[in-house]
C-alpha atoms as a PDB file:
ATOM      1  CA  UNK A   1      42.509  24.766  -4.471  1.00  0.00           C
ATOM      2  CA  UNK A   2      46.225  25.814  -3.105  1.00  0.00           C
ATOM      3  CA  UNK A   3      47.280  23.134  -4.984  1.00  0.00           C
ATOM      4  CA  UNK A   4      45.770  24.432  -8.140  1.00  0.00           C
ATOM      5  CA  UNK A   5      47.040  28.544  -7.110  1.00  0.00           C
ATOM      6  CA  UNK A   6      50.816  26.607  -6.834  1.00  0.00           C
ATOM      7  CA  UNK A   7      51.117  24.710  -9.592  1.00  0.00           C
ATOM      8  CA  UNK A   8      49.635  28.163 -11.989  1.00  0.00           C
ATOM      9  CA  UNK A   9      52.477  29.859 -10.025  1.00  0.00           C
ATOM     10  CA  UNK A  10      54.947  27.526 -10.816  1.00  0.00           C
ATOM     11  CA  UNK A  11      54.053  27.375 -14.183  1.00  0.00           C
ATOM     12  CA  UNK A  12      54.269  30.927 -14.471  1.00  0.00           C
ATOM     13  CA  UNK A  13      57.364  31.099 -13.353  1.00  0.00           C
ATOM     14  CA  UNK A  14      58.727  28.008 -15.953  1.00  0.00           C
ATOM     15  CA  UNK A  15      57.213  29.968 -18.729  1.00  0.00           C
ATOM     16  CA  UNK A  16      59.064  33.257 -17.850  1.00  0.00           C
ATOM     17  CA  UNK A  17      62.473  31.102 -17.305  1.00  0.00           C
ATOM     18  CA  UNK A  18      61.923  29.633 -21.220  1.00  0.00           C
ATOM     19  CA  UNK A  19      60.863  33.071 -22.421  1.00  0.00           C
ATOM     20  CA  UNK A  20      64.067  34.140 -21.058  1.00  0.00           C
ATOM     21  CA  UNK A  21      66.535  31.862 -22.773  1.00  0.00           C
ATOM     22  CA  UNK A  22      66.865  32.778 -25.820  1.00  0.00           C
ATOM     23  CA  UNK A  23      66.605  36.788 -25.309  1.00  0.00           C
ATOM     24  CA  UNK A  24      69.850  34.991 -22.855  1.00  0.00           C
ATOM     25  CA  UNK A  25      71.370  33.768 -25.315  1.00  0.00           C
ATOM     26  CA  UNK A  26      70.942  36.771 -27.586  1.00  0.00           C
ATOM     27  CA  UNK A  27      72.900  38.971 -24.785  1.00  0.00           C
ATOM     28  CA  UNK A  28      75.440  36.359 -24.423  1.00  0.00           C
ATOM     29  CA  UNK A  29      76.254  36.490 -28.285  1.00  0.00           C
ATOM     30  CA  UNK A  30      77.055  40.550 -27.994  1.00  0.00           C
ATOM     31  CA  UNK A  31      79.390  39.540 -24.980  1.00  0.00           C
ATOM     32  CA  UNK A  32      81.209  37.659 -28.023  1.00  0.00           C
ATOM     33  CA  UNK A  33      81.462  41.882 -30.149  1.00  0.00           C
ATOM     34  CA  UNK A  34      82.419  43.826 -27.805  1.00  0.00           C
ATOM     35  CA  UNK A  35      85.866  44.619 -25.614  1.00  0.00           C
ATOM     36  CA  UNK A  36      85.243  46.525 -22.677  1.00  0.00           C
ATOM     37  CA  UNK A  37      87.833  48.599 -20.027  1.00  0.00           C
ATOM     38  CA  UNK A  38      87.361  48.595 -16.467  1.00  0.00           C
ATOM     39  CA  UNK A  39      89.653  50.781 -13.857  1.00  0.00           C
ATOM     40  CA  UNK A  40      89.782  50.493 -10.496  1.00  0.00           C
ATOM     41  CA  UNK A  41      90.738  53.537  -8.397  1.00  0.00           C
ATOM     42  CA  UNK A  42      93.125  53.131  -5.336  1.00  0.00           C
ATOM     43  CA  UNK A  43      89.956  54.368  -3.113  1.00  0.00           C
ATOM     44  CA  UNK A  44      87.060  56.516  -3.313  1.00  0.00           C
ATOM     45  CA  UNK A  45      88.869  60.108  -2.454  1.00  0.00           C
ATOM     46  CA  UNK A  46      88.320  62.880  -4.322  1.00  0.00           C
ATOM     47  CA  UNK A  47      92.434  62.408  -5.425  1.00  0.00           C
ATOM     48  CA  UNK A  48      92.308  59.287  -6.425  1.00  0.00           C
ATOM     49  CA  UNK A  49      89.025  58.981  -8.268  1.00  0.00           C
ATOM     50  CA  UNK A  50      90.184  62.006 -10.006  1.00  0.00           C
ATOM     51  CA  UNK A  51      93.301  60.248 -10.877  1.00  0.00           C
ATOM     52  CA  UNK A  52      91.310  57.554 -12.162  1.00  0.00           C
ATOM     53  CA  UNK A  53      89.727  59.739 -14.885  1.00  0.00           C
ATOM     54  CA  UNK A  54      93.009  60.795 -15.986  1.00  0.00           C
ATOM     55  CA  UNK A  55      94.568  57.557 -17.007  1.00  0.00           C
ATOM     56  CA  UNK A  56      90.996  56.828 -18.110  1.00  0.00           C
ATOM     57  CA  UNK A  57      91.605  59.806 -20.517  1.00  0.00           C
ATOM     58  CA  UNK A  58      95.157  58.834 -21.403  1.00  0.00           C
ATOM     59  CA  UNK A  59      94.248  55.091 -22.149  1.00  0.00           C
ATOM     60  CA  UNK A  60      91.601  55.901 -24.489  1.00  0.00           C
ATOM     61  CA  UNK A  61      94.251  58.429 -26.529  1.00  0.00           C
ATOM     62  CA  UNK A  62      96.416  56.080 -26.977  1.00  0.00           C
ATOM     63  CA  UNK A  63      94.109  53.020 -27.753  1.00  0.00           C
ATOM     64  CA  UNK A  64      92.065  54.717 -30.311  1.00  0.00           C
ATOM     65  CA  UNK A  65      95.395  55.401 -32.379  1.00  0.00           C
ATOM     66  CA  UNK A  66      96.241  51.328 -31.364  1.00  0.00           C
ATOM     67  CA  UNK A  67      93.237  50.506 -32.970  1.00  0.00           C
ATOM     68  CA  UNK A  68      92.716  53.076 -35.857  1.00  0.00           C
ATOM     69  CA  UNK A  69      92.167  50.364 -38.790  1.00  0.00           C
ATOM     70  CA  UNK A  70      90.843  47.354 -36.303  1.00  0.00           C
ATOM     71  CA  UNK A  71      87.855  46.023 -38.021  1.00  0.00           C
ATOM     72  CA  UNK A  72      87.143  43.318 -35.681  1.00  0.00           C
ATOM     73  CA  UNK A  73      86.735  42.289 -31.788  1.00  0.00           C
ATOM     74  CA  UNK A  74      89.494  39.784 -32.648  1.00  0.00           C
ATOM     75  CA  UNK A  75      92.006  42.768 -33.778  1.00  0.00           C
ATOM     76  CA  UNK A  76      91.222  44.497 -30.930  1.00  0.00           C
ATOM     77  CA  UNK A  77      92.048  42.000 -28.345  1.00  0.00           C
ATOM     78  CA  UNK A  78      95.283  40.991 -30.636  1.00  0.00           C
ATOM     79  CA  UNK A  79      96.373  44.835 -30.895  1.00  0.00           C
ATOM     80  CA  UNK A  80      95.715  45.343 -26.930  1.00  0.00           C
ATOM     81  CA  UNK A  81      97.231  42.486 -25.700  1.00  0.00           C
ATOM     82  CA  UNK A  82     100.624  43.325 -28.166  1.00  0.00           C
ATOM     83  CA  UNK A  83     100.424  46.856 -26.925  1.00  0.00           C
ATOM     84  CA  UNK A  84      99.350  46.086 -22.618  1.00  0.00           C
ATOM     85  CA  UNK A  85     103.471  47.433 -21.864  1.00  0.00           C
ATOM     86  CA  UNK A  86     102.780  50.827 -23.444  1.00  0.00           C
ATOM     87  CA  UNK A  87      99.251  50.694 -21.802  1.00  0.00           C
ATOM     88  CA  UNK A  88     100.792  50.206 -18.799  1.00  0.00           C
ATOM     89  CA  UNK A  89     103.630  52.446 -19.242  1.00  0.00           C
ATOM     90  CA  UNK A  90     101.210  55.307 -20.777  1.00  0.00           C
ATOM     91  CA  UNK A  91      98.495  54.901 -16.864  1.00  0.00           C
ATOM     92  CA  UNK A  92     101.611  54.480 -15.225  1.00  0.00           C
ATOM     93  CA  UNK A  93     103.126  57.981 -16.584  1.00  0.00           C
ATOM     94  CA  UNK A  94     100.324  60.123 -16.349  1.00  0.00           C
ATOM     95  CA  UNK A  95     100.174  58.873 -12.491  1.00  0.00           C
ATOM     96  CA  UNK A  96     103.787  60.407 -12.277  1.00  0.00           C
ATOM     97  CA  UNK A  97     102.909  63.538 -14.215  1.00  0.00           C
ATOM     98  CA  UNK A  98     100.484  64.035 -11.578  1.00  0.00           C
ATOM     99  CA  UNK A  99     102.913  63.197  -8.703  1.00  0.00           C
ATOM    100  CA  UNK A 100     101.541  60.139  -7.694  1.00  0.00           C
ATOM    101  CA  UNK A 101     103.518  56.754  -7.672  1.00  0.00           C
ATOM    102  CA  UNK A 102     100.677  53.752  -6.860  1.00  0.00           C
ATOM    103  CA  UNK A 103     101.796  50.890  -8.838  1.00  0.00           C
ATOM    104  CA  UNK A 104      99.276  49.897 -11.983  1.00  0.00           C
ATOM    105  CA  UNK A 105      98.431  46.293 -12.733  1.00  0.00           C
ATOM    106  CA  UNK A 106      97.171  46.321 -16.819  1.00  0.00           C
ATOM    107  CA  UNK A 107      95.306  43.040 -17.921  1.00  0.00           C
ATOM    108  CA  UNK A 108      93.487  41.073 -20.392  1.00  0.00           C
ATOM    109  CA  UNK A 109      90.314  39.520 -18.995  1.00  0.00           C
ATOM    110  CA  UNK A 110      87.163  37.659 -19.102  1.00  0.00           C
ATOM    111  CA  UNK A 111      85.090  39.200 -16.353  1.00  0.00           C
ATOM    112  CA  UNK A 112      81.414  39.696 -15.249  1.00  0.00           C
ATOM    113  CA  UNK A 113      79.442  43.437 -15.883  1.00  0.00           C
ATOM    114  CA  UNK A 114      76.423  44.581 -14.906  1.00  0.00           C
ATOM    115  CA  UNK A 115      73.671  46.024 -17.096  1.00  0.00           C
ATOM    116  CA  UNK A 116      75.203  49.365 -18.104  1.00  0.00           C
ATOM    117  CA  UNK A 117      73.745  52.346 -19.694  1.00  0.00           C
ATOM    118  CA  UNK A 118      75.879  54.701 -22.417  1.00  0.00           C
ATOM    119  CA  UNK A 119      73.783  57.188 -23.635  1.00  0.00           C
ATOM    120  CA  UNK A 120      71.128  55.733 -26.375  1.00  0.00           C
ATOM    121  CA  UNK A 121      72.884  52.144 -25.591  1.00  0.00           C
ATOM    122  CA  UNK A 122      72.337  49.276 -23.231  1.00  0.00           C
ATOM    123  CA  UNK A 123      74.766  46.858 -22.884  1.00  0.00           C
ATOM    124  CA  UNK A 124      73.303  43.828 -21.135  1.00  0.00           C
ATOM    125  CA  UNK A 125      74.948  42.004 -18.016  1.00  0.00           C
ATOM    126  CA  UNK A 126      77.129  39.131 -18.747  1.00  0.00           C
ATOM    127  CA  UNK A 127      80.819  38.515 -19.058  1.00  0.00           C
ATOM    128  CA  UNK A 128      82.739  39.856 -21.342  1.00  0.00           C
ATOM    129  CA  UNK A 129      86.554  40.517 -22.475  1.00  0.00           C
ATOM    130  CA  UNK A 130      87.941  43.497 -20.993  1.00  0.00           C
ATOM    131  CA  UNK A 131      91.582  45.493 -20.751  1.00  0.00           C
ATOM    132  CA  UNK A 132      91.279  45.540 -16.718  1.00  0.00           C
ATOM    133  CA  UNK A 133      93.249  48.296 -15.491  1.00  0.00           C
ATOM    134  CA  UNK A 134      93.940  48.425 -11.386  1.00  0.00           C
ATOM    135  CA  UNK A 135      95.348  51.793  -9.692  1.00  0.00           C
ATOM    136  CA  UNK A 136      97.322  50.618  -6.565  1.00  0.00           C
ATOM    137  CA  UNK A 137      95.139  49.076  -3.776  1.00  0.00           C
ATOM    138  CA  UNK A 138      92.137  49.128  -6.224  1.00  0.00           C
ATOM    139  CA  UNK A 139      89.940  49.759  -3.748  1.00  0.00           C
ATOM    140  CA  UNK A 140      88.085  52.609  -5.016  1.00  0.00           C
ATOM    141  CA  UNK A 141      84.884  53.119  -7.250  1.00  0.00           C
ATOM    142  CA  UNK A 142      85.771  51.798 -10.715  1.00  0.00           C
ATOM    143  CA  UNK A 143      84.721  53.160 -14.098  1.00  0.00           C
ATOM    144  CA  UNK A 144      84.006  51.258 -17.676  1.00  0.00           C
ATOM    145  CA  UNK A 145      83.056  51.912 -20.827  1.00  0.00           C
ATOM    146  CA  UNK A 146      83.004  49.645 -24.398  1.00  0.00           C
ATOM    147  CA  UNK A 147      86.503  49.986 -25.681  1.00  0.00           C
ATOM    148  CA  UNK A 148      85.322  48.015 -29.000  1.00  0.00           C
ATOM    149  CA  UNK A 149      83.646  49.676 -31.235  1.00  0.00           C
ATOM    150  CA  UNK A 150      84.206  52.653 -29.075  1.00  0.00           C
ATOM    151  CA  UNK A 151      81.697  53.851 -27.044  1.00  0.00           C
ATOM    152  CA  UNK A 152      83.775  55.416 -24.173  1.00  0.00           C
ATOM    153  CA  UNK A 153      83.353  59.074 -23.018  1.00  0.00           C
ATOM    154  CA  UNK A 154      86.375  60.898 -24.119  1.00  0.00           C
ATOM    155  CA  UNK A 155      87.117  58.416 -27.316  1.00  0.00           C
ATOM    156  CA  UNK A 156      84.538  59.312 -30.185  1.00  0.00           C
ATOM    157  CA  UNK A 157      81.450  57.903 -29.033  1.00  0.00           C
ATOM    158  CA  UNK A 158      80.439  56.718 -32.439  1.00  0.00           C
ATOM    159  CA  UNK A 159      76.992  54.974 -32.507  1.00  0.00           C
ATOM    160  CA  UNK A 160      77.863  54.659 -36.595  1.00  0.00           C
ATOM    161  CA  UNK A 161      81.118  52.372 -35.393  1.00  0.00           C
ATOM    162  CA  UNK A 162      78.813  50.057 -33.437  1.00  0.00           C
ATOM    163  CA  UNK A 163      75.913  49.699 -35.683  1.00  0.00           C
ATOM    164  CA  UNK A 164      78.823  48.791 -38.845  1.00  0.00           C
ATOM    165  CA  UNK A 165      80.280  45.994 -36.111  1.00  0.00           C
ATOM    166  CA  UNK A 166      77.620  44.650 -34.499  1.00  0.00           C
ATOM    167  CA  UNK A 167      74.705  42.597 -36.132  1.00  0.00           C
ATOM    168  CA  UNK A 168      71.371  44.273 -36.831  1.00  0.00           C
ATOM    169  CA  UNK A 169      69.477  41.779 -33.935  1.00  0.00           C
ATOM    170  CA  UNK A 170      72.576  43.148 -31.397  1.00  0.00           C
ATOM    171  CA  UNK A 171      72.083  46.322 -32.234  1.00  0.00           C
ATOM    172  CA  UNK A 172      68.611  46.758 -31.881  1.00  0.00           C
ATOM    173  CA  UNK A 173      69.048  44.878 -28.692  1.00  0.00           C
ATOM    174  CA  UNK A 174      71.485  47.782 -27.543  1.00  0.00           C
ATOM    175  CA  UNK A 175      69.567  50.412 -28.853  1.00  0.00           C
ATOM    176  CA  UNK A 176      65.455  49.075 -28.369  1.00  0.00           C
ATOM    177  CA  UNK A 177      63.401  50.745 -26.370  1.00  0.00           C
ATOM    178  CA  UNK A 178      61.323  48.409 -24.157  1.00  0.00           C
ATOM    179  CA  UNK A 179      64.537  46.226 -22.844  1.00  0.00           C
ATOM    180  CA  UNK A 180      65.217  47.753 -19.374  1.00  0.00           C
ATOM    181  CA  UNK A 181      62.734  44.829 -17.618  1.00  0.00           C
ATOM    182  CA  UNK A 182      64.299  42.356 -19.599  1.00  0.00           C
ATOM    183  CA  UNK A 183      67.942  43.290 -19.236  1.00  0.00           C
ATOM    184  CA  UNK A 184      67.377  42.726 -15.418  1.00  0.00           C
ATOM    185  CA  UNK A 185      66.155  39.432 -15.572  1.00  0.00           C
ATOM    186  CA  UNK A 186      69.338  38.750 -17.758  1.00  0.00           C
ATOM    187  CA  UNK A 187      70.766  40.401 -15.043  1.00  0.00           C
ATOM    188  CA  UNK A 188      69.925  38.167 -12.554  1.00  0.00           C
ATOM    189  CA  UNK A 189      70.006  35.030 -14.275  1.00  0.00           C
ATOM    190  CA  UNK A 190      73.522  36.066 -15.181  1.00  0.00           C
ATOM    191  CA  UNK A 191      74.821  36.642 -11.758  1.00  0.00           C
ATOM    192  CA  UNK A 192      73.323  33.584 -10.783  1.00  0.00           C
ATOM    193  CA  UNK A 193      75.485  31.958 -13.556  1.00  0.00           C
ATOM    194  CA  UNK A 194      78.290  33.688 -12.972  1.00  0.00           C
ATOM    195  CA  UNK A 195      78.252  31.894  -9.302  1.00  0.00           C
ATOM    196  CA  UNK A 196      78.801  28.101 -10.371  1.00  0.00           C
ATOM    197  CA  UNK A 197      81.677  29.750 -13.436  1.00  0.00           C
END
């Protein structure tokens, strides 16, 4: 009998672990649309994460005109990584226009994310491209947002952008209700993944 109760169980759980490969897969194809930013604040202070926001504000001003005519993650990534000097030099300046002087460390990279949550949209865990921006010690809480289409509070969060560049299968599997169980099984598996990478 506990031979028959483990080997249902284990079954079980090889059934979920198939069921879960190609709704997998289907995340790891939107990790392929999408650019994302990430800041790290020099610590968790009230100064500093406040700081944070500002060159959060002042990178997304001067992206969106960057990428004003950037029909694809490709152009994006191509525009950012010919423009990371004024990125830097724009974070950099609105830390000295607020009398601060950490040094900032701009960069172009393939990096893990958690399920996140932007209004209507999910984006599932997974790694993904992102303009990685670190405010001195980077040791504070960090912030991100979908640079590409733009989803970021304080750029035009335009849900019209993303459904235009993003297939109808990702979208709905942004925007589907029903996901939230699902996304954290990617979630894990992914993390799990992201071990042995």
């Amino acid at each position: 009998m506990k031979l028959f109760i483990k080997s249902i169980c284990a079954a079980a759980v090889i059934c979920i672990i198939f069921s879960m490969i190609p709704f997998s897969a289907q995340c790891r194809n939107l990790s392929g649309e999408v650019f994302r930013l990430h800041i790290l604040a020099n610590s968790d202070s009230e100064h500093d994460q406040a700081l944070k926001l500002k060159v959060r504000d002042r990178v997304l001003k001067l992206t969106e005109k960057i990428y004003k005519g950037s029909d694809s993650l490709a152009d994006a990534e191509l525009l950012t990584a010919d423009n990371i000097q004024a990125i830097a030099d724009a974070a950099s300046d609105e830390l000295r226009k607020n009398n601060c002087a950490y040094p900032v460390k701009v960069e172009i990279k393939n990096m893990y994310f958690n399920t996140r949550y932007y209004g209507k949209v999910t984006m599932p865990s997974g790694m993904y491209d992102a303009l990685r921006i670190t405010i001195g010690k980077g040791e504070g809480h960090n912030w991100w947002c979908v640079m590409y289409p733009s989803l970021c509070i304080g750029a035009s969060t335009n849900y019209n952008s993303l459904k235009e560049k993003t297939s109808k299968d990702e979208y709905e599997l942004m925007t589907g209700e029903g996901y939230q169980f699902r996304f954290k099984l990617v979630e894990y598996f992914e993390k799990i993944c992201s071990l042995f990478s």
